[in-house]
C-alpha atoms as a PDB file:
ATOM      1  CA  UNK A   1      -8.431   3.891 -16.723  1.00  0.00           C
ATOM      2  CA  UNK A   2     -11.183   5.680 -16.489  1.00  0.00           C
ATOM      3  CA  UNK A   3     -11.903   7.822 -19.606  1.00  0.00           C
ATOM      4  CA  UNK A   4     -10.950  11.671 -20.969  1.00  0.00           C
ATOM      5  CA  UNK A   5     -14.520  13.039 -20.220  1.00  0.00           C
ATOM      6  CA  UNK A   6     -13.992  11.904 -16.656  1.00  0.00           C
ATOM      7  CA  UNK A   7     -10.600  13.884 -16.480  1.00  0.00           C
ATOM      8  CA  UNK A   8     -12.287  16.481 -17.708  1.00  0.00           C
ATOM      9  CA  UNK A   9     -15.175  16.743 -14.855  1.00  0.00           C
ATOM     10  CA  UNK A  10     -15.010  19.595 -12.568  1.00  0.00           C
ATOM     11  CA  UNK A  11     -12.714  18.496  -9.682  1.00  0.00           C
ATOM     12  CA  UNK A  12     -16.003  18.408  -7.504  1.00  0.00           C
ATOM     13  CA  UNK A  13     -18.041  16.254  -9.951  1.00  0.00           C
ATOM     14  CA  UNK A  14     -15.228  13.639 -10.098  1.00  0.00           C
ATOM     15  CA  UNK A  15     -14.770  13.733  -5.802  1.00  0.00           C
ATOM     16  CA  UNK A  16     -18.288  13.197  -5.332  1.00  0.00           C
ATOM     17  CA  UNK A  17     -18.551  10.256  -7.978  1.00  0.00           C
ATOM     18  CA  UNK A  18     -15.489   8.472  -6.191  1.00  0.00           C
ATOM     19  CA  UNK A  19     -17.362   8.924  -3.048  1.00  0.00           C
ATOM     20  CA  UNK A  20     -20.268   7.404  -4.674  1.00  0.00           C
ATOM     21  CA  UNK A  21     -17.845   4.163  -5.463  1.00  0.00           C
ATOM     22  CA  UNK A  22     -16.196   3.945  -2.386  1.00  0.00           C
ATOM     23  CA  UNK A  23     -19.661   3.948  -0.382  1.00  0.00           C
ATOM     24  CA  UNK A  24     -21.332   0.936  -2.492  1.00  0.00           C
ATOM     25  CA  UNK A  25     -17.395  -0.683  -2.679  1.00  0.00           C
ATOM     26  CA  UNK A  26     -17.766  -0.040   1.790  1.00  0.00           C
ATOM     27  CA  UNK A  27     -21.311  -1.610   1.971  1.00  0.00           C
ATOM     28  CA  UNK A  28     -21.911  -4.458  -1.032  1.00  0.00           C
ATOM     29  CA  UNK A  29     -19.671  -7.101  -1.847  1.00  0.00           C
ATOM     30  CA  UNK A  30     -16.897  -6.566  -4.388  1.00  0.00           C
ATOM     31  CA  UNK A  31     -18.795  -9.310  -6.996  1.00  0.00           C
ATOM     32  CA  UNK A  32     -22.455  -7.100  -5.989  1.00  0.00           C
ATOM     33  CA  UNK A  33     -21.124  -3.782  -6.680  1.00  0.00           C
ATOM     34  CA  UNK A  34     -24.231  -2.093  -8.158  1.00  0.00           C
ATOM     35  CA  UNK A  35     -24.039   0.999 -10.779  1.00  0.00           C
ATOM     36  CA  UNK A  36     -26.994   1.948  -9.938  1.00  0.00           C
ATOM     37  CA  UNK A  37     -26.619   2.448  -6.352  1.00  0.00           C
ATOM     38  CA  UNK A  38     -23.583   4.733  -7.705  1.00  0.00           C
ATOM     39  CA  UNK A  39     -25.508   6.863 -10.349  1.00  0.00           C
ATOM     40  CA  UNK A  40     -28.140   7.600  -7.925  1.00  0.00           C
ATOM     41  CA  UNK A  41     -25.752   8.396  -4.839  1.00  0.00           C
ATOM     42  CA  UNK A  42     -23.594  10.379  -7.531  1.00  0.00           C
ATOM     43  CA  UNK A  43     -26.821  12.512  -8.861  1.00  0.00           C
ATOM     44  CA  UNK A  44     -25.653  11.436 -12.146  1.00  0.00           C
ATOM     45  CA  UNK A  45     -27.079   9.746 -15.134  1.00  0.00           C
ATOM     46  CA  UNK A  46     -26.505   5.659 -15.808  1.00  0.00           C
ATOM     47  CA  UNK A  47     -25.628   6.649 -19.309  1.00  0.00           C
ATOM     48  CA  UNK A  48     -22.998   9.167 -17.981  1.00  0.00           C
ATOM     49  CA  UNK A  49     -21.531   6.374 -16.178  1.00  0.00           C
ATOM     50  CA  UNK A  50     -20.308   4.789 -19.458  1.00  0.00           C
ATOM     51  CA  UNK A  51     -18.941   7.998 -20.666  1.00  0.00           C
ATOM     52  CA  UNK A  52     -16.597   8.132 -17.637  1.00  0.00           C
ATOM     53  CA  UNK A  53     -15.815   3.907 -17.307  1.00  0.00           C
ATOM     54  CA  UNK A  54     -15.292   1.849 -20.085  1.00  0.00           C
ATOM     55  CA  UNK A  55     -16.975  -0.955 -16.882  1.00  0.00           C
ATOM     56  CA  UNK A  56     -17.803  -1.848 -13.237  1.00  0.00           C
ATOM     57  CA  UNK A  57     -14.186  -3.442 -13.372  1.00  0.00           C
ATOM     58  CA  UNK A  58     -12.498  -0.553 -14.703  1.00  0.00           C
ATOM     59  CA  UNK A  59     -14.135   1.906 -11.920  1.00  0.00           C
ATOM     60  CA  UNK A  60     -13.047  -0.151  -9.084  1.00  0.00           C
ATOM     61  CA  UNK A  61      -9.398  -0.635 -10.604  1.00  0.00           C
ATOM     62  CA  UNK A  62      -8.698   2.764 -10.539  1.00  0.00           C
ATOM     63  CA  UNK A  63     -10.484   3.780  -7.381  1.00  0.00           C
ATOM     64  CA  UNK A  64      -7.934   1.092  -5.872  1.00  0.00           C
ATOM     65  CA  UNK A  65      -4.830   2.691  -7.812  1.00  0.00           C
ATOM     66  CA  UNK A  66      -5.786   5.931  -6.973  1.00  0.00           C
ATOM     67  CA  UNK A  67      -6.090   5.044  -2.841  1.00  0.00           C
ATOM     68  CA  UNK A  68      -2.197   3.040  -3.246  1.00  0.00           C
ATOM     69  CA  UNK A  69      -1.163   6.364  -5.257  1.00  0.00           C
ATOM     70  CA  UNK A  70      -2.166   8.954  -1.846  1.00  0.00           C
ATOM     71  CA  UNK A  71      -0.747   5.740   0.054  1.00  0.00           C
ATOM     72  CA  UNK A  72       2.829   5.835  -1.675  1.00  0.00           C
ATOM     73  CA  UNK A  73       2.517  10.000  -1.540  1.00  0.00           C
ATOM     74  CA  UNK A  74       2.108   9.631   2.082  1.00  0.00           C
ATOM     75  CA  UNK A  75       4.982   7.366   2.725  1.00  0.00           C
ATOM     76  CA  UNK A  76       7.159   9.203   0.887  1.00  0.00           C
ATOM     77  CA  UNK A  77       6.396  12.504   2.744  1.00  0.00           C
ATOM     78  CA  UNK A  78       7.464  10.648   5.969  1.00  0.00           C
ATOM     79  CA  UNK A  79      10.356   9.070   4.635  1.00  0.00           C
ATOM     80  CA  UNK A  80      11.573  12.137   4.415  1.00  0.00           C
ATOM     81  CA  UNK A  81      11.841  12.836   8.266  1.00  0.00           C
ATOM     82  CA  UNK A  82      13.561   9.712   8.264  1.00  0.00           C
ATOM     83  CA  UNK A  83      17.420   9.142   9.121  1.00  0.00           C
ATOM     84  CA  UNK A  84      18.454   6.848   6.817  1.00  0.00           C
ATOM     85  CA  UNK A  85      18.676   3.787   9.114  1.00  0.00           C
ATOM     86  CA  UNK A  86      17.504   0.582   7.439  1.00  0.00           C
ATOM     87  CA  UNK A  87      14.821  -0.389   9.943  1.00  0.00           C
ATOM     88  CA  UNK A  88      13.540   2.562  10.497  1.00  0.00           C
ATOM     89  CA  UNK A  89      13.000   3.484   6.772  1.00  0.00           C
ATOM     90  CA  UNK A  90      10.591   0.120   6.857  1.00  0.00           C
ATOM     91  CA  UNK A  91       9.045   0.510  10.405  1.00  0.00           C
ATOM     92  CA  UNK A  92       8.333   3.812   9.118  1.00  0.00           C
ATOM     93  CA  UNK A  93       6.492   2.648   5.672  1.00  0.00           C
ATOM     94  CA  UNK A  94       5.107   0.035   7.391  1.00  0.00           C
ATOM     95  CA  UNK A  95       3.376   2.574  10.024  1.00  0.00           C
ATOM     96  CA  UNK A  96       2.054   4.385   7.455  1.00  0.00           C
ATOM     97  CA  UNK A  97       0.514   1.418   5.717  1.00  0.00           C
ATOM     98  CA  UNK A  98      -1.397   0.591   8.981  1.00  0.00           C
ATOM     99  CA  UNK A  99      -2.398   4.064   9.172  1.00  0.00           C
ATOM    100  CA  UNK A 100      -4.651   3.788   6.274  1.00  0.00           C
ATOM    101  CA  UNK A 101      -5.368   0.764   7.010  1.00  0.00           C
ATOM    102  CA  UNK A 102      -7.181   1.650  10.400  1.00  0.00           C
ATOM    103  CA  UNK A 103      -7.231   5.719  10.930  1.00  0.00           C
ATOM    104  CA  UNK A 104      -7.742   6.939   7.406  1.00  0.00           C
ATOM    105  CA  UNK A 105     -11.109   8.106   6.746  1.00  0.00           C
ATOM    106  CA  UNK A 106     -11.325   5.818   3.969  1.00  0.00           C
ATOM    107  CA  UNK A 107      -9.908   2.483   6.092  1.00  0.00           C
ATOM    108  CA  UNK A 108     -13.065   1.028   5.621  1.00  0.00           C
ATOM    109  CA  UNK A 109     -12.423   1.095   1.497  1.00  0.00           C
ATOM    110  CA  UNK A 110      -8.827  -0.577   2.289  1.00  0.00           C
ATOM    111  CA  UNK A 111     -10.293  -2.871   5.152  1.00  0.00           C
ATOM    112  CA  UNK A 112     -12.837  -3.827   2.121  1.00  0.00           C
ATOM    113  CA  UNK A 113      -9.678  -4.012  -0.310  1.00  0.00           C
ATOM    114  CA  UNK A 114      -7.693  -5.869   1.741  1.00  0.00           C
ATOM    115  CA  UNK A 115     -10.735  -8.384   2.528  1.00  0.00           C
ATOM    116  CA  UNK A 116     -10.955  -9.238  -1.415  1.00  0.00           C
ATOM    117  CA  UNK A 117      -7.053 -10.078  -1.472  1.00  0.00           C
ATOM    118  CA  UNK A 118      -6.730 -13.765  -2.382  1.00  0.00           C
ATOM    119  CA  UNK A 119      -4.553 -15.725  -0.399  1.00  0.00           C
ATOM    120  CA  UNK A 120      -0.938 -15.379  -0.607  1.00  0.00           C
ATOM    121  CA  UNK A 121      -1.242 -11.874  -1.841  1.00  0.00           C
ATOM    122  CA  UNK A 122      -1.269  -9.632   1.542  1.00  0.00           C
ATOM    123  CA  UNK A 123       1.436  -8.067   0.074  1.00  0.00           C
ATOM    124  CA  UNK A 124      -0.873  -6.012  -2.034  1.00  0.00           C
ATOM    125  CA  UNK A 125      -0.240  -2.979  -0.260  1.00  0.00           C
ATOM    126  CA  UNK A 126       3.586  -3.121   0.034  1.00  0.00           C
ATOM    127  CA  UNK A 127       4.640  -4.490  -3.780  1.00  0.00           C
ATOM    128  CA  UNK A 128       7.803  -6.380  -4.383  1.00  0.00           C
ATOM    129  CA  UNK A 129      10.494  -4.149  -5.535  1.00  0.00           C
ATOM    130  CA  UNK A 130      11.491  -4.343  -8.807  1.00  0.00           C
ATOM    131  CA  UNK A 131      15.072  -3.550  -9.997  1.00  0.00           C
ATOM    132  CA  UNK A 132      15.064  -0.635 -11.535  1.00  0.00           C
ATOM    133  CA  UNK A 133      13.358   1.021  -8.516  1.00  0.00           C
ATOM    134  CA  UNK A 134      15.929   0.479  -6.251  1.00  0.00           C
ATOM    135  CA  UNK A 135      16.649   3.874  -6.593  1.00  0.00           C
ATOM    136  CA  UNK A 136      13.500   5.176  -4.398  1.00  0.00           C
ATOM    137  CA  UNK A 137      15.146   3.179  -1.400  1.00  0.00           C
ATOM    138  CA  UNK A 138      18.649   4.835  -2.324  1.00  0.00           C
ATOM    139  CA  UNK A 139      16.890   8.213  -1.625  1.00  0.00           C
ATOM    140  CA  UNK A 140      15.571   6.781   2.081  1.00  0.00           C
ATOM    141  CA  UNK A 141      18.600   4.476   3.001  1.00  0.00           C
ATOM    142  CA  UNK A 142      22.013   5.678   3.944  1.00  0.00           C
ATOM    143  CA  UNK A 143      23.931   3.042   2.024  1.00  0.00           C
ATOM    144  CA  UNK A 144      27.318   3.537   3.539  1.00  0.00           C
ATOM    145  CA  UNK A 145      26.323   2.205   7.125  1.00  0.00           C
ATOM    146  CA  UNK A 146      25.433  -1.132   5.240  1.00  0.00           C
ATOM    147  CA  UNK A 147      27.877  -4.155   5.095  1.00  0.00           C
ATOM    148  CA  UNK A 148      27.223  -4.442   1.370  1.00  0.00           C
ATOM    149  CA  UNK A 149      30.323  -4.430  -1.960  1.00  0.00           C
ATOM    150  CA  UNK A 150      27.663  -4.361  -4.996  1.00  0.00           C
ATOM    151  CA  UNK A 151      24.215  -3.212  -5.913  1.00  0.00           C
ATOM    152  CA  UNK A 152      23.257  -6.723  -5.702  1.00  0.00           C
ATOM    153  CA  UNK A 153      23.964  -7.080  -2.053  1.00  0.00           C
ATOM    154  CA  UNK A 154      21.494  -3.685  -1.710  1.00  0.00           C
ATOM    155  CA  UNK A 155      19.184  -5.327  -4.144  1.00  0.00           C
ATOM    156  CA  UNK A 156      18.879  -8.586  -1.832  1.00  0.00           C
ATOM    157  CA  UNK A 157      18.973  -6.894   1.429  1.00  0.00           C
ATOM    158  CA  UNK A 158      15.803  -4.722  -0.196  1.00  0.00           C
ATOM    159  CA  UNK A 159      14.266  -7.572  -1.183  1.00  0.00           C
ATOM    160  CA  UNK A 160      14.716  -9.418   2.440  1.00  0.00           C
ATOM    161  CA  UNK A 161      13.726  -6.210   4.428  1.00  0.00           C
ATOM    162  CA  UNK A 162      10.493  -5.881   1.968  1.00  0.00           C
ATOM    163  CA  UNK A 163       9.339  -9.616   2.576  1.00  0.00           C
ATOM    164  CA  UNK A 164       9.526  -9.127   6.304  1.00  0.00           C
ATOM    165  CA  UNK A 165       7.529  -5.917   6.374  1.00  0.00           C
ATOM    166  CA  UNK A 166       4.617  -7.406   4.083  1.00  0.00           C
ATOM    167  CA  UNK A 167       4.072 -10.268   6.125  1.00  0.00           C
ATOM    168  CA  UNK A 168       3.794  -7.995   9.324  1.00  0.00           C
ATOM    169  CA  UNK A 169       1.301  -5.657   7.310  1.00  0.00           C
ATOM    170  CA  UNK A 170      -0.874  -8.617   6.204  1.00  0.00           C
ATOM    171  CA  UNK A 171      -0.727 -10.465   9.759  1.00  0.00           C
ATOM    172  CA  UNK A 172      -1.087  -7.163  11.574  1.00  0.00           C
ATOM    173  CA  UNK A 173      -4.595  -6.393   9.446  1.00  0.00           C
ATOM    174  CA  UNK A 174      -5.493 -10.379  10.167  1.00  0.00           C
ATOM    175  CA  UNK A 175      -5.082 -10.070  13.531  1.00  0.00           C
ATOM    176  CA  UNK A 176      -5.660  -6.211  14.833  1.00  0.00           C
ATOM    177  CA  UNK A 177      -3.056  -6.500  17.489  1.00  0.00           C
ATOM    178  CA  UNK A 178      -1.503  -3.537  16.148  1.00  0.00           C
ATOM    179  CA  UNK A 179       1.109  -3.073  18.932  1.00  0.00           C
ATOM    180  CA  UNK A 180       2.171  -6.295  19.445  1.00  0.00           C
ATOM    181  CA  UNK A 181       2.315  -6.970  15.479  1.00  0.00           C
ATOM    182  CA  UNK A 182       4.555  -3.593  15.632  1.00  0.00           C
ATOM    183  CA  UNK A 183       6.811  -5.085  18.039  1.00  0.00           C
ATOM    184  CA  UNK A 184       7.234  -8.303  16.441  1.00  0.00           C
ATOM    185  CA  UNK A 185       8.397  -6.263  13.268  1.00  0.00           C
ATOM    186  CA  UNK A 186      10.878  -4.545  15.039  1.00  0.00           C
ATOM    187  CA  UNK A 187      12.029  -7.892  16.638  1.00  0.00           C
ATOM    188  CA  UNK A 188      12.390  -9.363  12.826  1.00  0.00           C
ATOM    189  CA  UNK A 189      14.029  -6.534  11.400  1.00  0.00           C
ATOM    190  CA  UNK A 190      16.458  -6.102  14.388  1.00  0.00           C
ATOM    191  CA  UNK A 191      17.288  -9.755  13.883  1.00  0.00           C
ATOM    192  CA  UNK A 192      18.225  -9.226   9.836  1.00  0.00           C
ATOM    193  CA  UNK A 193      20.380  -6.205  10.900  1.00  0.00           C
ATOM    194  CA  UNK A 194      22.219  -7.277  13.706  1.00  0.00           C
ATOM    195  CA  UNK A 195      22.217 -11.278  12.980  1.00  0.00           C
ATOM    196  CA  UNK A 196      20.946 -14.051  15.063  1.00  0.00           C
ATOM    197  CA  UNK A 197      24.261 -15.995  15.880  1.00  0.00           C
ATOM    198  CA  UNK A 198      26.293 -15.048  18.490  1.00  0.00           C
ATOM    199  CA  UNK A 199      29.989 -13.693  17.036  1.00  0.00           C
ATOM    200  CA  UNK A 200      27.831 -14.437  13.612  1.00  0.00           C
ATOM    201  CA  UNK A 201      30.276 -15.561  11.044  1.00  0.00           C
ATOM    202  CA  UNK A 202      29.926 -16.016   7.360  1.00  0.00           C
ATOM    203  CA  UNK A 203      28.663 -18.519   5.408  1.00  0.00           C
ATOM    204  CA  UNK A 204      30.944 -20.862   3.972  1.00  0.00           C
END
């Protein structure tokens, strides 16, 4: 995190050093990042630098919190034009994932983000959720149009509805075929909801 004399910048100081980072983080490679491209874009000393980050590493950690904190803001604000049907509640985060991904004016920062991800993490942008905040989909889901007896059926169907949407958000940014990548979500989260078996049965 960055440090209290950083917090305690004017608000227009502290916009225009971000700026500074996400412009080098846009045009160098992560490993290149140069503080002295920053300090100079900034109008700010290299010794001022080190007043604000304790590093390089520190800087870009919370520049990337800080972008998945206005992501998680902004899906929340649409959740809450949702209707509380399952699918919906994750074709709607997952929309606003690729929003920032490709018409926010700082996609280029998440395209760069997303581009450093090692392999196996796309889900970067779309966390597994842990227990205790299965509340936050309680707020979002209507519960009582779900086939479900315990918390723990809600806690796997989360958990099965999250993997799906994570792999369409990291195969959708892979590919660009936005629409067709949108329909193929729909397909896979209309197959979890309604089954794939005709007069589906339960396991025995």
């Amino acid at each position: 995190m960055p440090t209290e004399t950083f917090f305690k910048l004017p608000n227009e100081k502290k916009n225009k050093i971000l700026e500074a980072v996400k412009k080098e983080i846009v045009t160098a490679k992560i490993e290149e990042i140069s503080i002295k491209n920053i300090v100079e874009e900034a109008e700010i000393a290299r010794g001022s630098f080190y007043q604000y980050f304790q590093s390089k590493e520190d800087m870009i950690v919370y520049l990337i919190e800080k972008q998945m904190e206005q992501l998680k803001q902004k899906i929340e604000k649409e959740l809450q034009k949702c209707d509380g049907e399952i699918t919906n509640v994750f074709l709607t985060i997952y929309d606003c994932i690729i929003h920032q991904m490709v018409k926010n004016k700082d996609k280029k920062v998440y395209a760069k983000i997303f581009a450093n991800i090692k392999a196996g993490e796309e889900n970067y942008f779309l966390k597994p959720p842990k227990e205790e905040n299965n509340h936050f989909y309680e707020k979002y889901i209507h519960k009582e149009n779900l086939k479900i007896s315990s918390e723990e059926d809600f806690r796997i169907i989360i958990s099965i509805f999250h993997a799906i949407t994570s792999y369409s958000v990291g195969h959708t940014i892979k590919t660009k075929d936005f629409e067709k990548e949108r329909q193929n979500l729909i397909k896979r989260l209309s197959y979890i909801k309604t089954g794939i078996e005709k007069g589906g049965s339960n396991i025995c």
